[in-house]
Protein backbone atom coordinates (compact mmCIF):
# COMPACT_ATOMS: atom_id res chain seq x y z
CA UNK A 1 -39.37 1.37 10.98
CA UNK A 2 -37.39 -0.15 7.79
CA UNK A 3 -33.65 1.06 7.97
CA UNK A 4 -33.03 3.69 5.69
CA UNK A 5 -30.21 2.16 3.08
CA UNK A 6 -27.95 5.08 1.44
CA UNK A 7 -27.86 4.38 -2.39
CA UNK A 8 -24.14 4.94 -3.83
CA UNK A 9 -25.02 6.68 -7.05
CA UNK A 10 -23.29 4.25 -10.12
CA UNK A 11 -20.10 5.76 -11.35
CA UNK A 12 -17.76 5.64 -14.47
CA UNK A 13 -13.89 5.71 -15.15
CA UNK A 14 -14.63 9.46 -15.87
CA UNK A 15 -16.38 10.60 -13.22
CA UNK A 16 -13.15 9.49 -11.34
CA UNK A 17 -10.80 11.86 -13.01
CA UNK A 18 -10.22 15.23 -11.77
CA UNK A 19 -10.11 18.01 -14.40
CA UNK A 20 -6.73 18.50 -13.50
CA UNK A 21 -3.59 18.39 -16.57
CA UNK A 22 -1.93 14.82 -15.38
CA UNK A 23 2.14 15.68 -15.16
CA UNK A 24 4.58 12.91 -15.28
CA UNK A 25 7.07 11.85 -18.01
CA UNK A 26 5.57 10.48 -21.10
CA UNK A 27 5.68 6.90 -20.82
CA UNK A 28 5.92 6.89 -16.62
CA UNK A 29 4.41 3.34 -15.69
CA UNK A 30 2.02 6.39 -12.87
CA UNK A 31 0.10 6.46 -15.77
CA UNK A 32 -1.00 3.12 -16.06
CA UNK A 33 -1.44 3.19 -12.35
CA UNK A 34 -3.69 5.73 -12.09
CA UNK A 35 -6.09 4.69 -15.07
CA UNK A 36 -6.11 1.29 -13.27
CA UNK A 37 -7.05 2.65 -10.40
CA UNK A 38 -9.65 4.98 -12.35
CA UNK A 39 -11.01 2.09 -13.65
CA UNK A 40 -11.54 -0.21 -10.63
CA UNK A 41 -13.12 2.75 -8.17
CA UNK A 42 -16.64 2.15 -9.99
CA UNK A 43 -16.05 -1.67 -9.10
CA UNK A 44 -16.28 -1.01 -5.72
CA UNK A 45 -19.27 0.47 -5.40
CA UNK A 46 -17.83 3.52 -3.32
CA UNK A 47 -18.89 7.71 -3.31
CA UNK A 48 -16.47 10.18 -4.53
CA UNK A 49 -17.35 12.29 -1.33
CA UNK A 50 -16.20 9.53 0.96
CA UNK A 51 -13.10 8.69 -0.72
CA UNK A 52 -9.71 9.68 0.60
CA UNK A 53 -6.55 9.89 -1.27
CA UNK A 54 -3.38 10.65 0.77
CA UNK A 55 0.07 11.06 -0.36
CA UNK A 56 3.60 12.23 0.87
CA UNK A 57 6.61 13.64 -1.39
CA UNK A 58 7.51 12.00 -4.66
CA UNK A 59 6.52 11.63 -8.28
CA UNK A 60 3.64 9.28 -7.44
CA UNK A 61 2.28 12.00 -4.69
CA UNK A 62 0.82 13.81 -7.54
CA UNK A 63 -1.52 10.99 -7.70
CA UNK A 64 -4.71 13.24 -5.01
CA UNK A 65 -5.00 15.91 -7.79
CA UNK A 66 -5.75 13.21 -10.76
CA UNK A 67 -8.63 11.62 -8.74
CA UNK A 68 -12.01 13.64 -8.46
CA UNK A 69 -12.40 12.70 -4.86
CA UNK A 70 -11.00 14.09 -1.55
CA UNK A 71 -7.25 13.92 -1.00
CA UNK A 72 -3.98 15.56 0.91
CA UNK A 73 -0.80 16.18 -0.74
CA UNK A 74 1.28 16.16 2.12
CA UNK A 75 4.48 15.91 3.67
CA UNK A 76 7.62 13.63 2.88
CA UNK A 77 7.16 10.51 4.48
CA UNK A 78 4.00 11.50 6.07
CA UNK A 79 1.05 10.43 4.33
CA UNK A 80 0.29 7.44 7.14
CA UNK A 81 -0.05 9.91 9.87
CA UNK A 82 -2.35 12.16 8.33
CA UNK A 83 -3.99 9.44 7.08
CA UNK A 84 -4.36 8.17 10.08
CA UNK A 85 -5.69 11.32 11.92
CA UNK A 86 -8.73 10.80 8.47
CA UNK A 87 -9.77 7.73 9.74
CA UNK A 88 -9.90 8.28 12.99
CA UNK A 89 -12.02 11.61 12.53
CA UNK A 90 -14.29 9.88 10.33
CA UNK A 91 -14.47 6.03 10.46
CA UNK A 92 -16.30 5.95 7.50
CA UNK A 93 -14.33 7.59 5.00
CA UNK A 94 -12.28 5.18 2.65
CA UNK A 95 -8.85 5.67 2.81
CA UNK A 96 -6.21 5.36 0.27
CA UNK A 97 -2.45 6.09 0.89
CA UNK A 98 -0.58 6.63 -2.13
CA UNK A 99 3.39 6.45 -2.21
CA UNK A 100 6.94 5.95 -3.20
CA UNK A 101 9.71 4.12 -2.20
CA UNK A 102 12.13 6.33 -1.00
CA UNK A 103 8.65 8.69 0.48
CA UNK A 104 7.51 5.10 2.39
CA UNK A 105 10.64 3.73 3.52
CA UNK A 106 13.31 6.21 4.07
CA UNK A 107 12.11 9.18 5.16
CA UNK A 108 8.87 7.91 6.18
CA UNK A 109 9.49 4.34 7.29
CA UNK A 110 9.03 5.31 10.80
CA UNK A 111 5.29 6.02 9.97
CA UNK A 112 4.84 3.51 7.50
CA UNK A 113 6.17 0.53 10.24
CA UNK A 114 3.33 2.14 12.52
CA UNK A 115 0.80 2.18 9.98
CA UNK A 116 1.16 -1.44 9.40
CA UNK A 117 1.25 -2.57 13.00
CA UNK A 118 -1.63 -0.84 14.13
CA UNK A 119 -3.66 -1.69 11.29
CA UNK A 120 -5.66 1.11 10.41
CA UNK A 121 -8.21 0.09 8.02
CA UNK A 122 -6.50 1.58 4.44
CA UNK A 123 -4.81 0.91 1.15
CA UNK A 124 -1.41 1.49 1.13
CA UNK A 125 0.07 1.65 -2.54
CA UNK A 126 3.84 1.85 -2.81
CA UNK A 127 5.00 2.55 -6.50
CA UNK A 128 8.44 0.88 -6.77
CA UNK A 129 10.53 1.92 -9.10
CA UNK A 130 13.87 1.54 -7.15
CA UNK A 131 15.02 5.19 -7.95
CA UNK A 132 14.54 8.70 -6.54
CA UNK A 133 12.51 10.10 -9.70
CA UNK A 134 11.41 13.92 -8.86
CA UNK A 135 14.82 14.94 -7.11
CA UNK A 136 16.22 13.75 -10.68
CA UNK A 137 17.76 9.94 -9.93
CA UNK A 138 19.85 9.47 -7.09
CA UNK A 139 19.51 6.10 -5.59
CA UNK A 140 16.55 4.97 -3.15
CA UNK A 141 16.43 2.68 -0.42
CA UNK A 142 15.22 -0.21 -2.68
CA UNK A 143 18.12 0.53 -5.22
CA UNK A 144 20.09 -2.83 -6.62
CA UNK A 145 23.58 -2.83 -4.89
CA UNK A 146 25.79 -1.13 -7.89
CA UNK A 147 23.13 1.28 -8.97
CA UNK A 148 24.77 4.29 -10.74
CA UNK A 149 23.23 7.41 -9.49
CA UNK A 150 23.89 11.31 -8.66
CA UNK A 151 24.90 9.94 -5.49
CA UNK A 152 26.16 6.85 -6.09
CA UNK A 153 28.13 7.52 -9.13
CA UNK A 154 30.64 4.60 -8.50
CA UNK A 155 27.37 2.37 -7.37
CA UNK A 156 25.35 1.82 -5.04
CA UNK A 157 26.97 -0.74 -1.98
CA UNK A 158 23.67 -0.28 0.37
CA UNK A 159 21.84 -4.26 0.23
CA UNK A 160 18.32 -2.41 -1.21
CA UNK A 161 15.17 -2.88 1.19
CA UNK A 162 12.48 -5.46 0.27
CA UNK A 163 9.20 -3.47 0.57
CA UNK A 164 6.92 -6.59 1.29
CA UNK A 165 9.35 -7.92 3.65
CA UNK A 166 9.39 -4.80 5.89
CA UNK A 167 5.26 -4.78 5.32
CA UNK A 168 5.44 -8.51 6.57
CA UNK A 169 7.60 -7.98 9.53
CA UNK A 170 6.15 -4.74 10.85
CA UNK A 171 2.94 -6.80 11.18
CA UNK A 172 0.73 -5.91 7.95
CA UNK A 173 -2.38 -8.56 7.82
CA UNK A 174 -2.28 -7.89 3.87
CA UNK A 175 0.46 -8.13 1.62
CA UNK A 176 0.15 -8.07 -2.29
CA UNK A 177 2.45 -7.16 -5.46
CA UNK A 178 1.50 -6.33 -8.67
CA UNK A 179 2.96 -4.52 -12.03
CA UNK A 180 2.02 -0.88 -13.56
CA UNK A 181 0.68 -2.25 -16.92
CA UNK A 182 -0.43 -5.23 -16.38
CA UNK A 183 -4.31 -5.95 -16.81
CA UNK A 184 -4.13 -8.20 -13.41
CA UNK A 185 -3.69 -4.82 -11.21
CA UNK A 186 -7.31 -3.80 -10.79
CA UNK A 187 -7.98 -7.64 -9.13
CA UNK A 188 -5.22 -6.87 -6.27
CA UNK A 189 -6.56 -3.47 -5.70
CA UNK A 190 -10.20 -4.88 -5.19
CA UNK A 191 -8.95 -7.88 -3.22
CA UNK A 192 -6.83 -4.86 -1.01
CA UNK A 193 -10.23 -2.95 -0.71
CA UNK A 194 -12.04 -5.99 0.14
CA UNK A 195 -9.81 -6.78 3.37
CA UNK A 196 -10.79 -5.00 6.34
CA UNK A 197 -7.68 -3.08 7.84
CA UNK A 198 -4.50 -1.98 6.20
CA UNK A 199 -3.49 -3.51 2.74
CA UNK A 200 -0.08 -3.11 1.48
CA UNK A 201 0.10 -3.31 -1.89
CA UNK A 202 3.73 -2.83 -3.83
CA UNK A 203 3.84 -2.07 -7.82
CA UNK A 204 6.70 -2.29 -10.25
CA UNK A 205 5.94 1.27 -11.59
CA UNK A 206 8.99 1.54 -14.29
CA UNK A 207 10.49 5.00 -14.46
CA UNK A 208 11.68 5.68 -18.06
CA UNK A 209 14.08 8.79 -17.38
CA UNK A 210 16.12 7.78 -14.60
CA UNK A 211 15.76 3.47 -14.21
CA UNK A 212 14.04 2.35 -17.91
CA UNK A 213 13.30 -1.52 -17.55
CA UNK A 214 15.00 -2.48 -14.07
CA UNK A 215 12.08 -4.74 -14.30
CA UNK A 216 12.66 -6.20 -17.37
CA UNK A 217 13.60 -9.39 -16.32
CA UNK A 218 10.19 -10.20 -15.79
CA UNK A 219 7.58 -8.20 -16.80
CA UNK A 220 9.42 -8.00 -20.44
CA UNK A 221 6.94 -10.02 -22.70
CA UNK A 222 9.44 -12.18 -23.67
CA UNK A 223 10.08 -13.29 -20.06
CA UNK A 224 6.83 -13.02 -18.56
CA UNK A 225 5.52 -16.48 -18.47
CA UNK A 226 8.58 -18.10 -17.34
CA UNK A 227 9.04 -15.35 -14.31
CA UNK A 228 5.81 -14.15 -13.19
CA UNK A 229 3.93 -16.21 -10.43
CA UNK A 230 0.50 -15.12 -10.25
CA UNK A 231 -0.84 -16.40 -6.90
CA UNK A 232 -4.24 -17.79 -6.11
CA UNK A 233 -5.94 -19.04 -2.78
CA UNK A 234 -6.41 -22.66 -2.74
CA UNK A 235 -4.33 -23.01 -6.28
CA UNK A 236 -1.58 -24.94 -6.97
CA UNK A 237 1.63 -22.82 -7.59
CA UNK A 238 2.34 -22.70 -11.07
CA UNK A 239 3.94 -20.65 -13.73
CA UNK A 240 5.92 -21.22 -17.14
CA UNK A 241 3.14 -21.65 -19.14
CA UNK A 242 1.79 -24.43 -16.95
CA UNK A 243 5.29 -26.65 -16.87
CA UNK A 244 6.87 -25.49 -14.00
CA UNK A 245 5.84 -25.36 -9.61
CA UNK A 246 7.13 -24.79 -6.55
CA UNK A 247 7.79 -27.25 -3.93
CA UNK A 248 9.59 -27.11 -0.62
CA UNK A 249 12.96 -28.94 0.02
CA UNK A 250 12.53 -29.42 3.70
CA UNK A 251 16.52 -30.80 3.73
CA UNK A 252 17.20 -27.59 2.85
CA UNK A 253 14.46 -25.50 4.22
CA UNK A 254 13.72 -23.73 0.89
CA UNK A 255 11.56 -23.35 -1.79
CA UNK A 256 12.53 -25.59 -4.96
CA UNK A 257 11.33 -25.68 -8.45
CA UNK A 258 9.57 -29.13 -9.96
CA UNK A 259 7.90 -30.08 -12.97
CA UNK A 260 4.36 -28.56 -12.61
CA UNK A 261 3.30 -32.36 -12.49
CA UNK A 262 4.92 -33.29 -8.80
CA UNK A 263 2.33 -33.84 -6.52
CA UNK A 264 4.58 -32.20 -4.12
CA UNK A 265 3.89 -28.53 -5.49
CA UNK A 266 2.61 -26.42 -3.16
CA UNK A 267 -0.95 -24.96 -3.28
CA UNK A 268 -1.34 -21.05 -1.93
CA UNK A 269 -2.03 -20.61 1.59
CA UNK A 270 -3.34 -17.24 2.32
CA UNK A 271 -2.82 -17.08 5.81
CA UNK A 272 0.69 -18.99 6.01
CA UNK A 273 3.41 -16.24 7.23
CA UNK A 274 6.23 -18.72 6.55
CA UNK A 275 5.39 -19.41 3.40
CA UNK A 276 4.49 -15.99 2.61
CA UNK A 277 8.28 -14.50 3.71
CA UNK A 278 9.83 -17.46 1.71
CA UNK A 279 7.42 -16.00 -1.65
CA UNK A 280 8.50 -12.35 -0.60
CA UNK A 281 12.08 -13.49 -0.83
CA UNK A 282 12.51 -16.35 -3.50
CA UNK A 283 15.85 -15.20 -5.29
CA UNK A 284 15.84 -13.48 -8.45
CA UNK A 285 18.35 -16.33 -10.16
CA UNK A 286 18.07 -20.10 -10.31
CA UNK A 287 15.29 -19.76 -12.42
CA UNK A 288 12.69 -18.57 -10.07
CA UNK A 289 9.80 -16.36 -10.75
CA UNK A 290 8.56 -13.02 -9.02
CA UNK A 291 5.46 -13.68 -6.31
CA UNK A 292 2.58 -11.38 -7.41
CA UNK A 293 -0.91 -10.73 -6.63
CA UNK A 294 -2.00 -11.76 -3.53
CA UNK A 295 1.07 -13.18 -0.75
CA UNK A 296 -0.51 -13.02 2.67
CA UNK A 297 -3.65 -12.16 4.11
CA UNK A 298 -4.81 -12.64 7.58
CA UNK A 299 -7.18 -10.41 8.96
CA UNK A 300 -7.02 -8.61 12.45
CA UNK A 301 -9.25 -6.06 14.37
CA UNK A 302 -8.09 -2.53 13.02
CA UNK A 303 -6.61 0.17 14.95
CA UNK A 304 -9.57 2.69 14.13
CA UNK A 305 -12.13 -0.06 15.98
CA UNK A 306 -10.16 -0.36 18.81
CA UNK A 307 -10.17 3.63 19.55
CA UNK A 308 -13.57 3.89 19.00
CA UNK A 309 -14.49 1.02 21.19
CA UNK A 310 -12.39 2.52 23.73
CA UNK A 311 -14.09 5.92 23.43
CA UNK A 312 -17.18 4.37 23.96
CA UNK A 313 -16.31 2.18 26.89
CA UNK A 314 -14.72 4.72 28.88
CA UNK A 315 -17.60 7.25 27.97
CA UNK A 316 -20.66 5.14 29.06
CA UNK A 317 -22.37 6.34 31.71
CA UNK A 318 -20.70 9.76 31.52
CA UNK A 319 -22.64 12.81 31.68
CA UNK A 320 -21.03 15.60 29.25
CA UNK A 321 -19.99 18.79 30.96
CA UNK A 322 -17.79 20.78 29.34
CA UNK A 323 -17.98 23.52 32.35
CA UNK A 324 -16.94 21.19 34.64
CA UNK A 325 -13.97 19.74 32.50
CA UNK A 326 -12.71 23.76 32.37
CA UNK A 327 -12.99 24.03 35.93
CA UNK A 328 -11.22 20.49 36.93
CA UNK A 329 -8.07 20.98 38.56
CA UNK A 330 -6.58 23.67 39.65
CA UNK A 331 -8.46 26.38 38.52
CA UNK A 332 -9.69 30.03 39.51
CA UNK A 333 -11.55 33.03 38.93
CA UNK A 334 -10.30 36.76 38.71
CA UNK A 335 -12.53 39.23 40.06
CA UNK A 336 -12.91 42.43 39.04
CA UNK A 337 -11.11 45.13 41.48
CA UNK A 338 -13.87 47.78 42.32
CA UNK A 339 -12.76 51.37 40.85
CA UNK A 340 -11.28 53.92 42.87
CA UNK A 341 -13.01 56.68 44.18
């Protein structure tokens, strides 16, 4: 007997969008997000009844009631565990986590390190815009040291957290970046689908009310070329309109900037760690760009295999009594007392 194939019914931007009124400040970069996102679901050849969106707390949390799929609006910091419980409860589903900064890595950076380490099979999306936006502005755990904020109204003195660097060193197998409006978004959310466990994927999202253009330094137009590094596998590492590369000065154990015709500039390496946490944190003077697209990936068995193949293993062979599991232990039965006379 032929095995029976489901067919995945073709699908459009539209039928992605929920009928829901989308709320965030005109000009939010969520927007862009979200129609990116939109846009790229009919790529992947998935069904709107086995998709999963999952957020926490936050401006960006919103994000389940835009998308005509399933979805949780959760719990501040959250979203991993329930998504977590998702998976596991149905292997099948596809999973997307959708978050903030302060949401992934304050409050919930205790289940976002887990997340990443067990390497459930997801896509974790972490909208940076280096502010708390729906409590109205105070400073976030990826605010720039002197940040003036509700609660840092003399600025901020906390060194801000780098969101691909935690990803990388709580033991994520996939690591991207990527901006809200730029066209090169919906490639590093199919190459995130694409990898089998978790994918952590961090966007610039600018927030217009409360940090306007704290990203302006590179994705400005008039800045883009000379600071945005779009990373390919197997390419050579170039940016600046083609003039400039990156090399490494092994006197000083650092990355270095040459002219883009060196020999010596270095060609992507998807599954290089080392390299990889040197890209996550090249400095942001000197004339260096921002690493985007895809940093790091190195795939691993994911969590949600492992469980199952446990299940399995320690079930074979079992006969299912559900009687008997009542009655295991210390157990007994109360009899009913014969009535008086």
């Amino acid at each position: 007997m032929n095995e029976i194939t489901k067919i995945i019914p073709s699908t459009t931007a539209k039928d992605w969008a929920s009928d829901q009124e989308v709320r965030w400040c005109p000009g939010c970069g969520d927007y862009a997000v979200l129609k990116a996102v939109q846009r790229t679901m009919p790529d992947l050849g998935v069904a709107r009844e086995n998709t999963v969106f999952v957020s926490g707390i936050g401006c960006s949390s919103r994000f389940p009631y835009y998308m005509a799929s399933y979805g949780f609006h959760t719990i501040h910091g959250r979203a991993p565990a329930v998504a977590t419980g998702v998976k596991l409860a149905n292997p099948e589903l596809d999973v997307w986590i959708i978050t903030g900064d302060g949401d992934a890595l304050s409050i919930g950076g205790n289940h976002t390190m887990h997340l990443l380490r067990r390497n459930l099979d997801c896509q974790f999306l972490l909208f940076n815009n280096e502010i708390y936006g729906l409590t109205k502005g105070q400073y976030s755990p990826t605010s720039r040291i002197g940040t003036r904020s509700p609660s840092t109204p003399f600025g901020s003195v906390d060194r801000p957290a780098n969101p691909c660097s935690f990803a990388l060193g709580a033991g994520a197998r996939f690591i991207a970046r990527a901006i809200d409006v730029h066209k090169a978004l919906p490639d590093v959310l199919k190459a995130a689908h694409a990898h089998k466990g978790a994918s952590f994927v961090e966007i610039f999202q600018n927030c217009v009310v409360y940090n306007d253009d704290v990203f302006a330094s590179f994705t400005a137009k008039e800045f883009a070329s000379e600071r945005q590094l779009w990373l390919k596998a197997g390419e050579k590492m170039i940016f600046s309109g083609g003039t400039k590369g990156l090399s490494f000065d092994r006197d000083r154990m650092a990355l270095t900037i040459v002219d883009a015709t060196d020999p010596a500039v270095l060609v992507h390496d998807l599954k290089n760690r080392t390299l990889a946490q040197l890209l996550i944190e090249m400095p942001a003077t000197a004339g260096f760009p921002v690493a985007l697209g895809v940093i790091y990936e190195d795939p691993a068995p994911t969590f949600e295999s492992a469980v199952i193949e446990q299940n399995r293993a320690v079930s074979e062979g079992k006969k299912v009594d559900l009687q008997a599991l009542v009655a295991k232990g210390q157990s007994w039965q109360v009899e009913k007392e014969p009535r008086a006379e």
